[in-house]
PDB file of N, CA and C in Angstrom:
ATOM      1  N   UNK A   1      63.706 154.442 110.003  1.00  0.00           N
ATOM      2  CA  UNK A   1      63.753 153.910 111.348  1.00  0.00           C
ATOM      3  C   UNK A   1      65.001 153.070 111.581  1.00  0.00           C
ATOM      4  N   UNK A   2      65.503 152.221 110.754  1.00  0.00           N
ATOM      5  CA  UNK A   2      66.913 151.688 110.822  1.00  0.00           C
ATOM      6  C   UNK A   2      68.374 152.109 111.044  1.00  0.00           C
ATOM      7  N   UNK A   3      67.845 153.801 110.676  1.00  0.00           N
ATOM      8  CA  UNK A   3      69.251 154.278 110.719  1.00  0.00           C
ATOM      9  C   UNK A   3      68.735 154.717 112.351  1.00  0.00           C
ATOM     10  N   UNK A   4      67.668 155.221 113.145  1.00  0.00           N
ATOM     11  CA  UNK A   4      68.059 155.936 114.265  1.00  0.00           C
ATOM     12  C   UNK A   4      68.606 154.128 115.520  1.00  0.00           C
ATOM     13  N   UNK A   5      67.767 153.170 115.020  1.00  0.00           N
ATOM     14  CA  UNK A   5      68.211 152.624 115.801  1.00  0.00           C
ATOM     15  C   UNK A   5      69.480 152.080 115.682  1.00  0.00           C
ATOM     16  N   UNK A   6      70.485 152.060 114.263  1.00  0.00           N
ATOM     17  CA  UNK A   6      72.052 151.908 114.018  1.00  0.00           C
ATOM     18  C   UNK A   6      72.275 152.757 114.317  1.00  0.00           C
ATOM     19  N   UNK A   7      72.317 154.147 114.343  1.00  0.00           N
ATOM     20  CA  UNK A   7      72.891 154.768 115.322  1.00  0.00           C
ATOM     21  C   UNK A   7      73.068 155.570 116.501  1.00  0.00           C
ATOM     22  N   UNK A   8      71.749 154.981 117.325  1.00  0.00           N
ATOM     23  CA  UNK A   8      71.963 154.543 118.721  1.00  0.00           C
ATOM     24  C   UNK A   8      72.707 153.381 119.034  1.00  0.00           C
ATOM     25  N   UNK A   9      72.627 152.229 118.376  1.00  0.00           N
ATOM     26  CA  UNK A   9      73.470 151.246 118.898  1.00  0.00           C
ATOM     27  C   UNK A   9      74.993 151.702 118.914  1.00  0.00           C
ATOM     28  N   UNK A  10      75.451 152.364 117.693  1.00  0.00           N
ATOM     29  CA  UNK A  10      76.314 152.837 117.353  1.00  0.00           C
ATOM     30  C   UNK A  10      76.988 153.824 118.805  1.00  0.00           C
ATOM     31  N   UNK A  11      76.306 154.932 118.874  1.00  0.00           N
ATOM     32  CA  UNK A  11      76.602 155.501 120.005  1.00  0.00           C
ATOM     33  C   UNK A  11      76.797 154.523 121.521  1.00  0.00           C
ATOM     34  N   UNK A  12      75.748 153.838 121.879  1.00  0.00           N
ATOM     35  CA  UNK A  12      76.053 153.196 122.920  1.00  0.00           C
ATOM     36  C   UNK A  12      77.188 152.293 123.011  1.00  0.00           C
ATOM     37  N   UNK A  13      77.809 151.788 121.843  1.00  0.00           N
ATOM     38  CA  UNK A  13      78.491 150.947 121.928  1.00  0.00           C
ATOM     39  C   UNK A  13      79.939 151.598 121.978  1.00  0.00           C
ATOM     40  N   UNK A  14      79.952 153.104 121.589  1.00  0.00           N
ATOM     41  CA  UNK A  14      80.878 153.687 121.640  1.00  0.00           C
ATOM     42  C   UNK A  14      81.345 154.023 123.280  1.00  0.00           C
ATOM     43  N   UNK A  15      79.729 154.392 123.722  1.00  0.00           N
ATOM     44  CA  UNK A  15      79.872 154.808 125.387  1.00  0.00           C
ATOM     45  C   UNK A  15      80.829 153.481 126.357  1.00  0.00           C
ATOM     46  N   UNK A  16      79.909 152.318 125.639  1.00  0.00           N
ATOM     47  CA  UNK A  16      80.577 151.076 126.446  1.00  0.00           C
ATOM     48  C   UNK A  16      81.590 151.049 126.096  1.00  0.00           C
ATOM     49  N   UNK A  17      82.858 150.929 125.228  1.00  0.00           N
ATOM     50  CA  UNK A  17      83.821 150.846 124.922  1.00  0.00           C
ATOM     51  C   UNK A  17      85.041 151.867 125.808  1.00  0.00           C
ATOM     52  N   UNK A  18      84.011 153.282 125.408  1.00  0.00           N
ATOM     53  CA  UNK A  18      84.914 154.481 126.758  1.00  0.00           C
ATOM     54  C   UNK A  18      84.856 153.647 128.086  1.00  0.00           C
ATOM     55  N   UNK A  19      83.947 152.838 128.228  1.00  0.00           N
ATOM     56  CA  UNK A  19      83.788 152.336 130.265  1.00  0.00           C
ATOM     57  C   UNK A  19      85.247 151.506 130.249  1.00  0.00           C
ATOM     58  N   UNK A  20      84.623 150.209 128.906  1.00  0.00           N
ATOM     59  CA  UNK A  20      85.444 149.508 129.196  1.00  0.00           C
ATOM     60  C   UNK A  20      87.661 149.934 129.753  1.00  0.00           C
ATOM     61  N   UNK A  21      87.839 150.660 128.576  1.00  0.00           N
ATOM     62  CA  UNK A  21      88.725 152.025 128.803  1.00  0.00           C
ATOM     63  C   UNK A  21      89.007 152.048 129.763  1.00  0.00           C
ATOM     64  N   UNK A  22      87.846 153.036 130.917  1.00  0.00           N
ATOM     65  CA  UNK A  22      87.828 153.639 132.297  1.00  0.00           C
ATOM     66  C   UNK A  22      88.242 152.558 132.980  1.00  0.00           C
ATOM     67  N   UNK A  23      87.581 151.290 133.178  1.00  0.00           N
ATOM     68  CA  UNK A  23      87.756 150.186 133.777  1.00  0.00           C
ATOM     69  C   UNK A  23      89.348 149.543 133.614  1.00  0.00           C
ATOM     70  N   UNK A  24      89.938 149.878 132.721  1.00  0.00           N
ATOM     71  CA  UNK A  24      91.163 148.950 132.906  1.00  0.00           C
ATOM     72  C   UNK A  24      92.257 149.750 133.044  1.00  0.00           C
ATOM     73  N   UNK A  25      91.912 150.905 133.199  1.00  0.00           N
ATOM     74  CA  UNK A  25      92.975 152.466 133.838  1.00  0.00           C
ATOM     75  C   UNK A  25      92.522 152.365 135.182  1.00  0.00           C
ATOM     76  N   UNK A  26      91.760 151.840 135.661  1.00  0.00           N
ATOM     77  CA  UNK A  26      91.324 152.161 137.089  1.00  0.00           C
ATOM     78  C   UNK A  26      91.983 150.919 138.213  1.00  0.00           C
ATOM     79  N   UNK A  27      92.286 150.823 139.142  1.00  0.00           N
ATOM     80  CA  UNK A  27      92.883 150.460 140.401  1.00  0.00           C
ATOM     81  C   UNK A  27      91.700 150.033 141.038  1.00  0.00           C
ATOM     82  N   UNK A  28      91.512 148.473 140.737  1.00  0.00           N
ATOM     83  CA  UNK A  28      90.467 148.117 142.073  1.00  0.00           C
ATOM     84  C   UNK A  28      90.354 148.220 143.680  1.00  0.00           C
ATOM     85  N   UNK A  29      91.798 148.782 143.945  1.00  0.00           N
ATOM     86  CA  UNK A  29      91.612 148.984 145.307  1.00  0.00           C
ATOM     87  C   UNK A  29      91.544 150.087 145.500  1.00  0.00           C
ATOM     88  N   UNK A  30      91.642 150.936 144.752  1.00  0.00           N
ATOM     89  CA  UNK A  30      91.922 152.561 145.349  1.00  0.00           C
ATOM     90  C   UNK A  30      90.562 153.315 144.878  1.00  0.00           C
ATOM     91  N   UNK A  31      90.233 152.828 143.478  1.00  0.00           N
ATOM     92  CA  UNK A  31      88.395 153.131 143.582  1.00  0.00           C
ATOM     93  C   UNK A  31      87.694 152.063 142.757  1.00  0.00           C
ATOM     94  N   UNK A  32      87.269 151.513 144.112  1.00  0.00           N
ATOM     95  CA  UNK A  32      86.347 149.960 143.631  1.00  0.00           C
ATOM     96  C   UNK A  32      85.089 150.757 143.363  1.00  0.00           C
ATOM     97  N   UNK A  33      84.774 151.328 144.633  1.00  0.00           N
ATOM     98  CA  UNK A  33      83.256 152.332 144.368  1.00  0.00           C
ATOM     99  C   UNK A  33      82.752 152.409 142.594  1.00  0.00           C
ATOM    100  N   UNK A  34      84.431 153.828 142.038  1.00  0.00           N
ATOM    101  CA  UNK A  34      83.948 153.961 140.920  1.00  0.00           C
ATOM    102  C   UNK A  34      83.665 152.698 139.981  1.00  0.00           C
ATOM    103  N   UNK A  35      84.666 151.786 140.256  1.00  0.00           N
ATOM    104  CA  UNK A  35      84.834 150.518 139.282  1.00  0.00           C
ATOM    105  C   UNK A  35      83.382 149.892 139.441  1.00  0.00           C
ATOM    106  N   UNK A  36      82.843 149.914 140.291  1.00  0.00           N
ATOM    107  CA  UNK A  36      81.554 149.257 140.521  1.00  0.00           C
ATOM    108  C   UNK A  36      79.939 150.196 139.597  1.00  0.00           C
ATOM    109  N   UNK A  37      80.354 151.544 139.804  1.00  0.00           N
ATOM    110  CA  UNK A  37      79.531 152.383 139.245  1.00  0.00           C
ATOM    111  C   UNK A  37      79.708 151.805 137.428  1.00  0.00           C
ATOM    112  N   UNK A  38      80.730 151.964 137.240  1.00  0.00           N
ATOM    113  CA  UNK A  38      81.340 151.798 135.967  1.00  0.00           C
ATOM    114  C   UNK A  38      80.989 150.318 135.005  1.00  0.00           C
ATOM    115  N   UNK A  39      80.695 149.107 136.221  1.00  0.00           N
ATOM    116  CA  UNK A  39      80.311 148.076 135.772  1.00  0.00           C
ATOM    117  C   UNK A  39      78.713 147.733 135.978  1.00  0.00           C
ATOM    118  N   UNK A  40      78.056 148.878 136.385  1.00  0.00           N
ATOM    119  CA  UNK A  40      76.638 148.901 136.376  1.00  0.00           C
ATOM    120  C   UNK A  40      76.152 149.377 135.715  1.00  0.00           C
ATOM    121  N   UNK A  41      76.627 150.418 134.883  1.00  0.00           N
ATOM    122  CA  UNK A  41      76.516 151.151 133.809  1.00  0.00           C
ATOM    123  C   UNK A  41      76.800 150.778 132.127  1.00  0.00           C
ATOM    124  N   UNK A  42      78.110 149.766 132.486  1.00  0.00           N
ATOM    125  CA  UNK A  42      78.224 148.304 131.488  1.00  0.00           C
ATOM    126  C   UNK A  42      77.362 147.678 131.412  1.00  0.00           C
ATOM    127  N   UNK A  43      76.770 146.957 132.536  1.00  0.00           N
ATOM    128  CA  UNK A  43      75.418 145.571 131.818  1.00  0.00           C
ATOM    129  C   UNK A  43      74.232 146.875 131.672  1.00  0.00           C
ATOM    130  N   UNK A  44      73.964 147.962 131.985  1.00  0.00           N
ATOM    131  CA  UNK A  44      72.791 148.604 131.496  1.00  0.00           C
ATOM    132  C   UNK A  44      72.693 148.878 130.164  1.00  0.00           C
ATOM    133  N   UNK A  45      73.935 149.408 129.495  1.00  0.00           N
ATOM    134  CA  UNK A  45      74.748 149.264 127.950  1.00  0.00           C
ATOM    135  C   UNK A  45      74.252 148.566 127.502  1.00  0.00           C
ATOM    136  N   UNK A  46      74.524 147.548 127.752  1.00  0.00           N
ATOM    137  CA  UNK A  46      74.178 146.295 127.238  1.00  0.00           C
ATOM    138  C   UNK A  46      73.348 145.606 127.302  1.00  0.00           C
ATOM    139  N   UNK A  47      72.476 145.732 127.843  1.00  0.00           N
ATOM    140  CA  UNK A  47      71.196 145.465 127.666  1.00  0.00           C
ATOM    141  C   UNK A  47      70.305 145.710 126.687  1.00  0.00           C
ATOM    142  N   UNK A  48      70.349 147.698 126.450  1.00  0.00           N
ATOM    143  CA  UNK A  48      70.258 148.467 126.086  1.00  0.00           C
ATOM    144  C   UNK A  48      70.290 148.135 124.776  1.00  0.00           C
ATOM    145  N   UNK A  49      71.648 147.559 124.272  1.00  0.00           N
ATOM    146  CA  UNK A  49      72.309 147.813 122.803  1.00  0.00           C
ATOM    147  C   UNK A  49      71.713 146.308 122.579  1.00  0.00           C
ATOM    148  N   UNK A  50      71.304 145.093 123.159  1.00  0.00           N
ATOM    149  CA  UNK A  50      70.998 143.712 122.847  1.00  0.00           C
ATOM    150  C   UNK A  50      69.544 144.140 122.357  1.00  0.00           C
ATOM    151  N   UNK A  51      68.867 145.010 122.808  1.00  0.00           N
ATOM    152  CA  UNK A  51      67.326 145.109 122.948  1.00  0.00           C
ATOM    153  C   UNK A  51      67.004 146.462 121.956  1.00  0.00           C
ATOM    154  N   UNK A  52      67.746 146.954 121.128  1.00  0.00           N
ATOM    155  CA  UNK A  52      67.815 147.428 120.193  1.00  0.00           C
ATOM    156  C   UNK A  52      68.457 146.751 118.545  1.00  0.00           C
ATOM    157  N   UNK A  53      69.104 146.077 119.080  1.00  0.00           N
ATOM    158  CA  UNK A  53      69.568 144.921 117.954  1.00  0.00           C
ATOM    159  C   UNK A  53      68.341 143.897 117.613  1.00  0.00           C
ATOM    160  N   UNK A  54      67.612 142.890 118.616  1.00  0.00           N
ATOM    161  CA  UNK A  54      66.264 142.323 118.765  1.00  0.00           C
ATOM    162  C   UNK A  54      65.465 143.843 117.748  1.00  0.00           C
ATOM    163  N   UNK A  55      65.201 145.001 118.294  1.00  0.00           N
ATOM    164  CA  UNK A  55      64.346 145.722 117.526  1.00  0.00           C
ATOM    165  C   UNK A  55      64.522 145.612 115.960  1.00  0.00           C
ATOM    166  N   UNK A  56      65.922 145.751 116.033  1.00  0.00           N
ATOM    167  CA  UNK A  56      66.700 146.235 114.230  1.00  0.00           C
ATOM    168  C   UNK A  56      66.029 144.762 113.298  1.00  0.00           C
ATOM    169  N   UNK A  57      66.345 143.654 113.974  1.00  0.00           N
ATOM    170  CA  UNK A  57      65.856 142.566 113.613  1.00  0.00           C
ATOM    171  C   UNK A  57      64.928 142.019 113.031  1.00  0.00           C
ATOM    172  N   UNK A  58      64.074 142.193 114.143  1.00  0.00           N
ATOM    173  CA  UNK A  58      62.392 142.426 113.840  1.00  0.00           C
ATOM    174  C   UNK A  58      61.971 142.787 112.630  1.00  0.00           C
ATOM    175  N   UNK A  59      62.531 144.622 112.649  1.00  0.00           N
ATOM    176  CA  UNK A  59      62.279 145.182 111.684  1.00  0.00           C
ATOM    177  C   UNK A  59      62.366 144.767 110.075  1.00  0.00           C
ATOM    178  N   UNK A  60      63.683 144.213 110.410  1.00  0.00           N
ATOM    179  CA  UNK A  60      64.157 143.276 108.689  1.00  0.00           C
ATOM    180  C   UNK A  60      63.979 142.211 108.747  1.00  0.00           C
ATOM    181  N   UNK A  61      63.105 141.744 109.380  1.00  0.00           N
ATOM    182  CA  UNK A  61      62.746 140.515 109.026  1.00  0.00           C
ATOM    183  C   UNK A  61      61.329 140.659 108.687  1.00  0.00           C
ATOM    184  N   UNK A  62      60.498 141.715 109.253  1.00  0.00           N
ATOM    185  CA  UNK A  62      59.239 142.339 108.502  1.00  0.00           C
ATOM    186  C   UNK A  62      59.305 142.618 107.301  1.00  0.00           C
ATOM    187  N   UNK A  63      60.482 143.087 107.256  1.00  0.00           N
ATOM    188  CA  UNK A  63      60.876 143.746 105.494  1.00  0.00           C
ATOM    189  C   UNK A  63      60.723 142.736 104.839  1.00  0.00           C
ATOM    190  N   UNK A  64      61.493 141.639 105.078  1.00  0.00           N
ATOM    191  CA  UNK A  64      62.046 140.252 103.920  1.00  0.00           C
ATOM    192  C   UNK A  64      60.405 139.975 103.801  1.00  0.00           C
ATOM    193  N   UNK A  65      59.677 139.751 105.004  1.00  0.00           N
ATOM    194  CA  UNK A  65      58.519 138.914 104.482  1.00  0.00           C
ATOM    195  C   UNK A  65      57.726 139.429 103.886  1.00  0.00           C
ATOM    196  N   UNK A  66      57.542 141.467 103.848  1.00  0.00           N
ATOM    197  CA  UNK A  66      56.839 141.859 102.466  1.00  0.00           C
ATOM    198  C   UNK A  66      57.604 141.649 101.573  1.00  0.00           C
ATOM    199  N   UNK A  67      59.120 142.201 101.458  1.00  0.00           N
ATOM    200  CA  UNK A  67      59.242 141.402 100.205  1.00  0.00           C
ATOM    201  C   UNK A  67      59.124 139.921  99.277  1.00  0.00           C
ATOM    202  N   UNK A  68      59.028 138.636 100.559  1.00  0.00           N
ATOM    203  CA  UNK A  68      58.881 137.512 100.009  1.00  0.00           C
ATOM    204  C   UNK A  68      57.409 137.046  99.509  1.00  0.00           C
ATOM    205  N   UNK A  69      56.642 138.228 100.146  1.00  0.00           N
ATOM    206  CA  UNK A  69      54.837 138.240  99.770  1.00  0.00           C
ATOM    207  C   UNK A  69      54.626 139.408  98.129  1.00  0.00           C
ATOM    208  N   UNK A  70      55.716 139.928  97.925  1.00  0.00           N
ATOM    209  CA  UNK A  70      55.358 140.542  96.609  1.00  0.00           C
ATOM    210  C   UNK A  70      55.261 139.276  95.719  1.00  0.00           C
ATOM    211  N   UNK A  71      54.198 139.724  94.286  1.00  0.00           N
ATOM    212  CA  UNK A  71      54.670 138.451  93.247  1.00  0.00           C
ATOM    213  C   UNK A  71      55.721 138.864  92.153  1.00  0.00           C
ATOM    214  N   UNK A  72      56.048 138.139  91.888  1.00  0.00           N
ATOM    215  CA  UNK A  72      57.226 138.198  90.960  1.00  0.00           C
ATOM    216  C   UNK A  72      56.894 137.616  89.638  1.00  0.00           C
ATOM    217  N   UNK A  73      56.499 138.928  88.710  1.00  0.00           N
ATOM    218  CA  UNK A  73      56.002 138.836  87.341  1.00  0.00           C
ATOM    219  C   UNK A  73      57.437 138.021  86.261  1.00  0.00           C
ATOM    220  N   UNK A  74      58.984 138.859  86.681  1.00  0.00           N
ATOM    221  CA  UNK A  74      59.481 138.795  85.340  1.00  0.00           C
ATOM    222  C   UNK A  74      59.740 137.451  85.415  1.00  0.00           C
ATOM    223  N   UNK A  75      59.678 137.180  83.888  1.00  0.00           N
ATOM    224  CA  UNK A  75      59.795 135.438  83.219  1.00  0.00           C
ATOM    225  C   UNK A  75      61.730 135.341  83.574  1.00  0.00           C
ATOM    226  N   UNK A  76      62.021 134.548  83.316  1.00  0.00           N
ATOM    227  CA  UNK A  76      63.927 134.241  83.782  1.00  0.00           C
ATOM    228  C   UNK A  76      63.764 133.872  82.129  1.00  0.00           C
ATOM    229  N   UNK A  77      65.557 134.649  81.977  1.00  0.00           N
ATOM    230  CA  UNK A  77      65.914 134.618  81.609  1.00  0.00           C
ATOM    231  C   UNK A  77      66.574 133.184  81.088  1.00  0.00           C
ATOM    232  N   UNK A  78      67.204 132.792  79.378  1.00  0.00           N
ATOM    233  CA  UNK A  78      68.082 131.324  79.503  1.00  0.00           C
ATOM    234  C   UNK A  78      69.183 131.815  80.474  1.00  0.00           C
ATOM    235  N   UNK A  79      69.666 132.752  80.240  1.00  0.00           N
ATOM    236  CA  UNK A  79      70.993 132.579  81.382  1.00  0.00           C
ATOM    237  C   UNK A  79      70.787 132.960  82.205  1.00  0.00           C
ATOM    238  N   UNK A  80      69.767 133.324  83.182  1.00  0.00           N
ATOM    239  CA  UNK A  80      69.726 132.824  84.515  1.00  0.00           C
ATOM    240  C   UNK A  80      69.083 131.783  84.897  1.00  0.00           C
ATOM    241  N   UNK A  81      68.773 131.147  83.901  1.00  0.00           N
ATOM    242  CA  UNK A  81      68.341 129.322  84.296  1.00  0.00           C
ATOM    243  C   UNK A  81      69.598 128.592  84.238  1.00  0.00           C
ATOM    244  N   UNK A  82      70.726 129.202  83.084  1.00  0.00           N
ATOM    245  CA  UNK A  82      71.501 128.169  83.320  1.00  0.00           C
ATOM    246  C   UNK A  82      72.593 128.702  84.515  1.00  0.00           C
ATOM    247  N   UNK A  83      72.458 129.786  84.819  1.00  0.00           N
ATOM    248  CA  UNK A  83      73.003 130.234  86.293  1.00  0.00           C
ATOM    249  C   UNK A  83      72.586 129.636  87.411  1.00  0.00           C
ATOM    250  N   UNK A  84      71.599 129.354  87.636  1.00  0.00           N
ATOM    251  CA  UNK A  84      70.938 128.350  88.796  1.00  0.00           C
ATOM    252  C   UNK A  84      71.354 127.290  88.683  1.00  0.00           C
ATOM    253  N   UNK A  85      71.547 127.162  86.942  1.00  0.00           N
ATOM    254  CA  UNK A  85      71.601 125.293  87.295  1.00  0.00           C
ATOM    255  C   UNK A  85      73.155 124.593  87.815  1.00  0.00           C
ATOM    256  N   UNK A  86      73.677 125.702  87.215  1.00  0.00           N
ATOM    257  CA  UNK A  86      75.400 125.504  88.166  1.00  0.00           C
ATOM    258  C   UNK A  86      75.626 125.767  89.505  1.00  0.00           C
TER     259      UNK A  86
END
C-alpha cells in the first residue's frame, strides 16, 4: 500500500510541476482564463498530494507502533551496552 500511494504522490507532483511550467510561459493578459484554469487545478493538486501524504503517515506510524508493541527477546550484547553508553 505505500508504494501505490508514493507513487501517486509521485505522479501528481509531477502533474503540478508541468502547471507550474504552463503558468510561467503563460501571459496574464492574453490568457488569464487559461492561467486561472491552471491555478485551480494547482490548489486541487495539492490538496490532493497533502491528503495522501497525511494517508502515507498514518500508515507508518501504525507500522512503528506494531513494531514498538513486539517484545524484544534478544539479551544485548557487552558491545552494544558499551555503544549506548557513549
Amino acid at each position: 500500500m505505500k508504494e501505490v500511494e508514493k507513487n501517486e504522490i509521485k505522479r501528481l507532483s509531477d502533474r503540478l510541476d508541468a502547471i507550474r511550467h504552463q503558468q510561467a510561459e503563460l501571459s496574464l493578459v492574453e490568457a488569464a482564463d487559461k492561467y486561472a484554469e491552471l491555478e485551480k487545478e494547482k490548489a486541487t493538486l495539492e490538496t490532493e498530494i497533502e491528503r495522501l501524504r497525511s494517508v502515507q503517515s498514518q500508515k507508518l506510524s501504525k507500522e512503528a507502533q506494531k513494531l514498538m508493541s513486539l517484545p524484544f527477546r534478544r539479551a544485548i550484547t557487552k558491545k552494544e551496552q558499551a555503544d549506548m553508553a557513549s
